[in-house]
N, C-alpha and C. Protein backbone atom coordinates (compact mmCIF):
# COMPACT_ATOMS: atom_id res chain seq x y z
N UNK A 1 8.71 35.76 -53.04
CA UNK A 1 8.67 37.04 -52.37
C UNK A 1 7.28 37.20 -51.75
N UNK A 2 7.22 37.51 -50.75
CA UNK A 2 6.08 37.98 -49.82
C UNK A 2 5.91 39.27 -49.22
N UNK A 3 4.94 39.44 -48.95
CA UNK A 3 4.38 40.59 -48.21
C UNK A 3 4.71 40.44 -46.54
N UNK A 4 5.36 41.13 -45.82
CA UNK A 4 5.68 40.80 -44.78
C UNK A 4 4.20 40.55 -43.45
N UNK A 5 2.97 41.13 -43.98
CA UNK A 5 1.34 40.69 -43.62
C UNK A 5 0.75 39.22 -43.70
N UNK A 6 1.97 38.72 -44.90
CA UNK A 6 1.29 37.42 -45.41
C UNK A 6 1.76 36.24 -45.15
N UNK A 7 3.12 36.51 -43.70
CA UNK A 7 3.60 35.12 -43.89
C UNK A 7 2.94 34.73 -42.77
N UNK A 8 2.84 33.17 -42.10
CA UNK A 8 2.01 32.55 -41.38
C UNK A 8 2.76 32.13 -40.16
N UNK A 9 4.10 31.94 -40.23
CA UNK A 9 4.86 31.84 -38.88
C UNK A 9 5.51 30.27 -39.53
N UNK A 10 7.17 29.91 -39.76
CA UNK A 10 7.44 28.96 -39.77
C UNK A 10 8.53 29.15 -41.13
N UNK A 11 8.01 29.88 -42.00
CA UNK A 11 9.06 30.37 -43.05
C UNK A 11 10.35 30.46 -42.93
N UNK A 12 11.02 30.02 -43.53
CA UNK A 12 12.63 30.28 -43.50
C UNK A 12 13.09 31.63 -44.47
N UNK A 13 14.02 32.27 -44.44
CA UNK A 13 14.02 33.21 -44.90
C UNK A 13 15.58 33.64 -45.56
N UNK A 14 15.36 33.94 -46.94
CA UNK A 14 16.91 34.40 -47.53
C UNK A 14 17.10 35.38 -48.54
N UNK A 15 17.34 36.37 -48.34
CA UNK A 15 17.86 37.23 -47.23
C UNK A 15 17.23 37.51 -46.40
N UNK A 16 18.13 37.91 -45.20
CA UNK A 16 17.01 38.83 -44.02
C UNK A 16 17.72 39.91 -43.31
N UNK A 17 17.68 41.20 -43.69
CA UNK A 17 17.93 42.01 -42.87
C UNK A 17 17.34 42.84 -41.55
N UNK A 18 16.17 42.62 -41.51
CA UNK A 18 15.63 42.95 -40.39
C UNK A 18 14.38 42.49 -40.11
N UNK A 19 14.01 42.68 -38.88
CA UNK A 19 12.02 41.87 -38.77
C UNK A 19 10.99 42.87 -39.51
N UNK A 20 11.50 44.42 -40.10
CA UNK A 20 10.89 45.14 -40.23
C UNK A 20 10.60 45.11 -41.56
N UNK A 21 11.12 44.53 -42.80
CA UNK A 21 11.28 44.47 -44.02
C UNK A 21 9.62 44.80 -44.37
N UNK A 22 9.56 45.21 -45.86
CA UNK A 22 7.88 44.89 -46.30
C UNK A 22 7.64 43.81 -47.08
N UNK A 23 8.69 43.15 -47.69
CA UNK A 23 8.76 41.53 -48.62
C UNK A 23 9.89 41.00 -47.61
N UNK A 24 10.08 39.37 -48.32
CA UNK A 24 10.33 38.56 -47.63
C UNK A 24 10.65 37.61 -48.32
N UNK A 25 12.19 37.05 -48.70
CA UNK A 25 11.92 35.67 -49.45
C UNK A 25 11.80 34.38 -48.82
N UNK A 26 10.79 33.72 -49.29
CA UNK A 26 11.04 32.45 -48.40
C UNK A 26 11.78 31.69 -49.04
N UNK A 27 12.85 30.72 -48.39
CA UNK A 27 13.31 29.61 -48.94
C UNK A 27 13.45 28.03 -48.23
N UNK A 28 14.01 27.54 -48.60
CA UNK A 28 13.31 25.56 -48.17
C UNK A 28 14.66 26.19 -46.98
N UNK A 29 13.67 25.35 -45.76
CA UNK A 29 14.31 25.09 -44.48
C UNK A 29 15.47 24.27 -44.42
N UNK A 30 15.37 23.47 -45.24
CA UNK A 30 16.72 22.94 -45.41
C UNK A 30 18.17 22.82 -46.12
N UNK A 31 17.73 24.13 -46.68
CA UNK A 31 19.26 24.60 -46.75
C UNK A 31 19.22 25.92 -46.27
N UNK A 32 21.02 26.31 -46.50
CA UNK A 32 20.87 27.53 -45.66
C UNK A 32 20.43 28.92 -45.83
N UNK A 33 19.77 28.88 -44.41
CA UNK A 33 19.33 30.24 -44.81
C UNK A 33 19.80 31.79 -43.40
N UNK A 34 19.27 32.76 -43.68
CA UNK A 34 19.51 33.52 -43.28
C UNK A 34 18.77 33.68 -41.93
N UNK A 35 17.24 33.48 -41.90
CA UNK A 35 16.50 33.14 -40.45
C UNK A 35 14.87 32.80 -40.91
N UNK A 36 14.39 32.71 -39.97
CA UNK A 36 12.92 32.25 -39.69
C UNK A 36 12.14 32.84 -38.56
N UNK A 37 10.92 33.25 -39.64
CA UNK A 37 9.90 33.36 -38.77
C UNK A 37 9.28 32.35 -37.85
N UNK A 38 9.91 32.13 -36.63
CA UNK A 38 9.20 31.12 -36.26
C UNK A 38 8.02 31.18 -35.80
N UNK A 39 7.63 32.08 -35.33
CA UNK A 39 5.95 31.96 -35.14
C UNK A 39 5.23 33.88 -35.39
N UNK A 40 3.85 33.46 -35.55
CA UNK A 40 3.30 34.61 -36.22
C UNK A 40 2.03 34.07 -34.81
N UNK A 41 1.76 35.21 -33.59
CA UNK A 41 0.96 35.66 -32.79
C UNK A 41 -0.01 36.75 -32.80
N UNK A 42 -1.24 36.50 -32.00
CA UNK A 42 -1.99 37.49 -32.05
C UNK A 42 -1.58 38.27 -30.73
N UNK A 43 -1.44 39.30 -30.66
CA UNK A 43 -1.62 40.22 -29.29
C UNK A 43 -2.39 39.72 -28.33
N UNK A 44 -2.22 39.39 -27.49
CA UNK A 44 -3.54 39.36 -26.30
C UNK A 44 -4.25 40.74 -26.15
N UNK A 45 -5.72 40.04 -25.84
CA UNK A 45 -6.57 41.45 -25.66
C UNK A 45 -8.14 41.19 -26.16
N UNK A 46 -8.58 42.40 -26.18
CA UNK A 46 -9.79 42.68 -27.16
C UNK A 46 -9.10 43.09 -28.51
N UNK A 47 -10.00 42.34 -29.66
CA UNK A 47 -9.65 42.82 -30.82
C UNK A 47 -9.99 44.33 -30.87
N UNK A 48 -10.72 44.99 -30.35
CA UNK A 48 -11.38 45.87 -31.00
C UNK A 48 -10.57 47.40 -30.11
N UNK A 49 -9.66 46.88 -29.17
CA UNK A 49 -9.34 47.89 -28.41
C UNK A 49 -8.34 49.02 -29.20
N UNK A 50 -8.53 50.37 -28.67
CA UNK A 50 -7.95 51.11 -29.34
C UNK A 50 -5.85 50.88 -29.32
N UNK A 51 -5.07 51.42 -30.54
CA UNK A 51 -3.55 50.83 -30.35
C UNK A 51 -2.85 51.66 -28.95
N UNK A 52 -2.64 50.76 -28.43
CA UNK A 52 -2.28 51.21 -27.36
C UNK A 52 -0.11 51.65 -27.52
N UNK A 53 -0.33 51.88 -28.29
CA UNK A 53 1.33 52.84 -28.67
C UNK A 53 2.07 51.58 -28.79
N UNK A 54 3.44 52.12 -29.81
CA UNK A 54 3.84 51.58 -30.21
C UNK A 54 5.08 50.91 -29.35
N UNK A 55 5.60 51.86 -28.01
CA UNK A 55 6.14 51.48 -26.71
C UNK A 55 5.10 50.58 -25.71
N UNK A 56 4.15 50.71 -25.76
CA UNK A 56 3.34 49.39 -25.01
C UNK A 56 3.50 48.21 -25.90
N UNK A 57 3.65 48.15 -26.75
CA UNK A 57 3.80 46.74 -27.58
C UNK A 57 5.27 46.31 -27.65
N UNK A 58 6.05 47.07 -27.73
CA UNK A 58 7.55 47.24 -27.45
C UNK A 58 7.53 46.28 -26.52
N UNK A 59 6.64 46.67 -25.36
CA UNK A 59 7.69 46.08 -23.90
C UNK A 59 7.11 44.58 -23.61
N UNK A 60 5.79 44.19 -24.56
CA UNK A 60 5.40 42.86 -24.57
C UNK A 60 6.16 41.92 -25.28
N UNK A 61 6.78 41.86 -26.59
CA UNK A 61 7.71 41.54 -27.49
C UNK A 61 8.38 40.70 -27.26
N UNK A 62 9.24 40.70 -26.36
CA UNK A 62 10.64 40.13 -25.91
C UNK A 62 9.77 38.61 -25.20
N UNK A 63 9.12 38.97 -24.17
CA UNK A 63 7.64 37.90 -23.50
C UNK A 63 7.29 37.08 -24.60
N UNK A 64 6.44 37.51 -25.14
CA UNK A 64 5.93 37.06 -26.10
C UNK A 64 6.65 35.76 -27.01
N UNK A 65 8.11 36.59 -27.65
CA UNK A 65 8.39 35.37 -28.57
C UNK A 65 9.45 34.76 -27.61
N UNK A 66 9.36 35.28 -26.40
CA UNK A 66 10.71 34.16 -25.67
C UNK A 66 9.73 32.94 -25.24
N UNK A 67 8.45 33.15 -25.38
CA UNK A 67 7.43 31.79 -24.92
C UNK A 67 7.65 30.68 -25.00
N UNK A 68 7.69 29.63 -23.92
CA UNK A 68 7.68 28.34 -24.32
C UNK A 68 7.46 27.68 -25.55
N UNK A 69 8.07 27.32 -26.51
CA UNK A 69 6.98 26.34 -27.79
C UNK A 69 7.45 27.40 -28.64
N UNK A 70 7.87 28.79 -28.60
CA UNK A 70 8.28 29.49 -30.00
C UNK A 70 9.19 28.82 -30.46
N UNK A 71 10.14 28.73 -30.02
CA UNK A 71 11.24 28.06 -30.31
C UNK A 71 11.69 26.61 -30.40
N UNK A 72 12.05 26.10 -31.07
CA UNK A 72 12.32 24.60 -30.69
C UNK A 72 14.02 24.67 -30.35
N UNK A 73 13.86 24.81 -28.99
CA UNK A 73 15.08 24.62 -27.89
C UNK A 73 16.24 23.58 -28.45
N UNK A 74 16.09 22.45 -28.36
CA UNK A 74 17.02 21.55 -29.05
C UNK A 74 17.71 21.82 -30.49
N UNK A 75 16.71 21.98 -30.98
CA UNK A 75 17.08 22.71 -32.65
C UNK A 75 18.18 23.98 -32.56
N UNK A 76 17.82 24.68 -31.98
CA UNK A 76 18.38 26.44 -32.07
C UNK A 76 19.26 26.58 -31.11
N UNK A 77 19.86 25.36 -29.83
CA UNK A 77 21.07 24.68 -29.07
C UNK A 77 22.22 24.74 -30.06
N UNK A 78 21.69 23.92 -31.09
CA UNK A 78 23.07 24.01 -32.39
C UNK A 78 24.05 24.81 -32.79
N UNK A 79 23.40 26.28 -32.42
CA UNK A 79 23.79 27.21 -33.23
C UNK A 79 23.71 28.65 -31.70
N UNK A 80 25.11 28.77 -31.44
CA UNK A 80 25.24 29.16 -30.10
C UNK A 80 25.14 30.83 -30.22
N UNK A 81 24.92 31.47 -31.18
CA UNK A 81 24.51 32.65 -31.42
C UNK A 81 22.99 33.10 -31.89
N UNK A 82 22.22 32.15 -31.41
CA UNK A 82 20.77 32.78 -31.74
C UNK A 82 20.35 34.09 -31.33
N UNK A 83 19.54 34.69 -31.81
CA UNK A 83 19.19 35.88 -31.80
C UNK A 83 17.11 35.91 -32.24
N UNK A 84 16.72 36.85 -30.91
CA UNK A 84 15.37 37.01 -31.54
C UNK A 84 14.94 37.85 -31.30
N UNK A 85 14.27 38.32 -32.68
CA UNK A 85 13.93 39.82 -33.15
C UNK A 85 12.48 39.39 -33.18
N UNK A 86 11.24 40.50 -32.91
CA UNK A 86 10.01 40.79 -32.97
C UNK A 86 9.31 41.82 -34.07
N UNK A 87 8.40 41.65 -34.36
CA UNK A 87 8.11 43.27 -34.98
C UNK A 87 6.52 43.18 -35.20
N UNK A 88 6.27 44.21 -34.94
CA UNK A 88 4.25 44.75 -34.41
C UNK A 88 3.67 45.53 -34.94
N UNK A 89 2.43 45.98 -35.29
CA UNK A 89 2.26 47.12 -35.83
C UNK A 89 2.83 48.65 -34.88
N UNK A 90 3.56 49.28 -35.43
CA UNK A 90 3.93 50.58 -35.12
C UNK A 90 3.04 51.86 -35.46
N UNK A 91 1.81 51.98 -36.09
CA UNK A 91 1.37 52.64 -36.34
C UNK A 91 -0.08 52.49 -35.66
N UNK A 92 -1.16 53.79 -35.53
CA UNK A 92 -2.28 53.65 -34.90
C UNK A 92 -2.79 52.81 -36.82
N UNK A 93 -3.09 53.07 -37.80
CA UNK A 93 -3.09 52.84 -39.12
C UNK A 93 -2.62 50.99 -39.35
N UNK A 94 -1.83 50.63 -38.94
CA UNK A 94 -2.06 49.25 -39.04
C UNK A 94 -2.41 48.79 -37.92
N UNK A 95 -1.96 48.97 -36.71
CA UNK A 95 -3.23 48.75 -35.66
C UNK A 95 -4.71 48.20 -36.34
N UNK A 96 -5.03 49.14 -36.64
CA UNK A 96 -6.73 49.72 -37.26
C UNK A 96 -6.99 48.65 -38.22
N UNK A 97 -5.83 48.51 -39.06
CA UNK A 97 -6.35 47.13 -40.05
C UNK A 97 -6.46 46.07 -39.55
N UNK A 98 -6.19 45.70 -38.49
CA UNK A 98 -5.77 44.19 -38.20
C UNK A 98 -5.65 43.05 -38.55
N UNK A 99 -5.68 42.14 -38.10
CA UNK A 99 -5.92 41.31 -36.84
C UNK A 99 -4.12 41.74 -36.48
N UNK A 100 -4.04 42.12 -35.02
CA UNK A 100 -2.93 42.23 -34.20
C UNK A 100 -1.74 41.78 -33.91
N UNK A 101 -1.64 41.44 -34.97
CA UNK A 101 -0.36 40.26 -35.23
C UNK A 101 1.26 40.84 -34.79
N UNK A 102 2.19 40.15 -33.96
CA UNK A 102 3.35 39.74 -33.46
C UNK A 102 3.89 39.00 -34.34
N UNK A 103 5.31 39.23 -35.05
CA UNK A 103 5.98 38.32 -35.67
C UNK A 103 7.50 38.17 -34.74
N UNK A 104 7.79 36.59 -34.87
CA UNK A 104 8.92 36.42 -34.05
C UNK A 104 9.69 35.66 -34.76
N UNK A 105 10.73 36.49 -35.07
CA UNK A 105 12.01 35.61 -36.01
C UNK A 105 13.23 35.54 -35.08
N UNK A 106 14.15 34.70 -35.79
CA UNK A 106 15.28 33.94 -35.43
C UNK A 106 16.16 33.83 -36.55
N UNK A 107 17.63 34.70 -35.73
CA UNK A 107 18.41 34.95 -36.75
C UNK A 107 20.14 34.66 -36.45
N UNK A 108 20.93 34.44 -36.68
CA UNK A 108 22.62 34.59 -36.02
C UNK A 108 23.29 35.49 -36.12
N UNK A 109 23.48 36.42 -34.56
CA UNK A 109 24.02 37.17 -34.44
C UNK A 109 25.35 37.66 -35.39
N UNK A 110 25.90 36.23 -35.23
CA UNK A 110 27.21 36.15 -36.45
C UNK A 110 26.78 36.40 -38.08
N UNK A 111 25.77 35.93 -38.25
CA UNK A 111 25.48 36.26 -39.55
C UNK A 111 25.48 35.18 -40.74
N UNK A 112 26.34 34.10 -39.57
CA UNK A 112 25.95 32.72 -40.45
C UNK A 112 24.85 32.10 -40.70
N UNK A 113 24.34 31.33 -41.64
CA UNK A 113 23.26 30.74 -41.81
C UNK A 113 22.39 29.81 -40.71
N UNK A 114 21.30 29.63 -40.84
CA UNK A 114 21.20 28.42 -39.98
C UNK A 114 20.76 27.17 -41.14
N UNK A 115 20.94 26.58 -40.47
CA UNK A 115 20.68 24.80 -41.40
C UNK A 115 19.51 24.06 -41.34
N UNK A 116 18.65 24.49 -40.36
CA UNK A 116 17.11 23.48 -39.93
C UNK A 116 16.36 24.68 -39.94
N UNK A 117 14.98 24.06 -39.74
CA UNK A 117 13.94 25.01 -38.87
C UNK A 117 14.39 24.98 -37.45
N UNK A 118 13.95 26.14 -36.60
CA UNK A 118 14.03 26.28 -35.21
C UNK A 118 12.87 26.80 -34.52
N UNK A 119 11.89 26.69 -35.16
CA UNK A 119 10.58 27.24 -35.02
C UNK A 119 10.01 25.84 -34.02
N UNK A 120 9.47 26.18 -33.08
CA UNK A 120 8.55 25.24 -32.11
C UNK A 120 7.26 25.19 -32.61
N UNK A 121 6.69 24.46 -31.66
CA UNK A 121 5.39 23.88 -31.90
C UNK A 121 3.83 25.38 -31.68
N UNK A 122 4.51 26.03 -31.47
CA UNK A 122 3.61 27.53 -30.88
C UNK A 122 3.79 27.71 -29.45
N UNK A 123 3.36 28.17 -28.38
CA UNK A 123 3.19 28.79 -27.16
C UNK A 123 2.26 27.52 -26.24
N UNK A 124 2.55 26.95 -25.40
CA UNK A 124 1.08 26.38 -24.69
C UNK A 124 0.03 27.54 -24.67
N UNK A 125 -1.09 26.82 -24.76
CA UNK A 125 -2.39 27.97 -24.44
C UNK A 125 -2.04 28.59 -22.83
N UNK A 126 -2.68 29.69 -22.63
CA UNK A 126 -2.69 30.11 -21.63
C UNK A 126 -4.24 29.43 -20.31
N UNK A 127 -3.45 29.48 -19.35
CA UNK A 127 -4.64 28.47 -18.54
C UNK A 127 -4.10 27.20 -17.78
């Protein structure tokens, strides 16, 4: 069980009901599970800038974990109901704690398990 602050991006996950949870179980990628964090991002920006609402981060989200390299494309082909959920700080209060972290999971719409990791290699750098 985890703290949903503490996972690192790549975790498989069983149960999972939403990206919003505050724990988290992880379990081995190779059997089935419910979904994966596949990658854990920082916001672009200045660290130090004030939270710019919880609808400005909203509308980066979808960008963000649809990025090249979140996903490993071939892997998550398998399974023709993928689904990907985000989740950010919503509050000016975790804002404030930081570091700015984006989590991007992967889950089946259907509700069946998935069988591998589907997590990519991260994002190319920008540049």
């Amino acid at each position: 069980m985890h703290k949903w602050n503490t996972l690192f991006g790549g975790e498989c996950l069983q149960p999972y009901l939403s990206p919003w949870e505050e724990d988290f179980t992880v379990a081995d990628c190779a059997a089935p599970h419910a979904a994966q964090l596949v990658y854990r991002g920082t916001f672009p920006g200045d660290a130090a800038a004030a939270f710019p609402g919880e609808e400005a981060l909203a509308s980066q989200i979808n960008l963000l974990c649809s990025a090249t390299g979140v996903i490993d494309l071939p892997a998550a082909a398998e399974f023709p109901d993928v689904q990907v959920q985000g989740s950010y700080p919503i509050t000016e209060e975790q804002w404030a704690k930081g570091p700015h972290y984006y989590y991007c999971f992967v889950s089946r719409s259907s509700g069946e398990p998935l069988s591998k990791s589907v997590a990519g290699p991260g994002p190319a750098p920008a540049g």
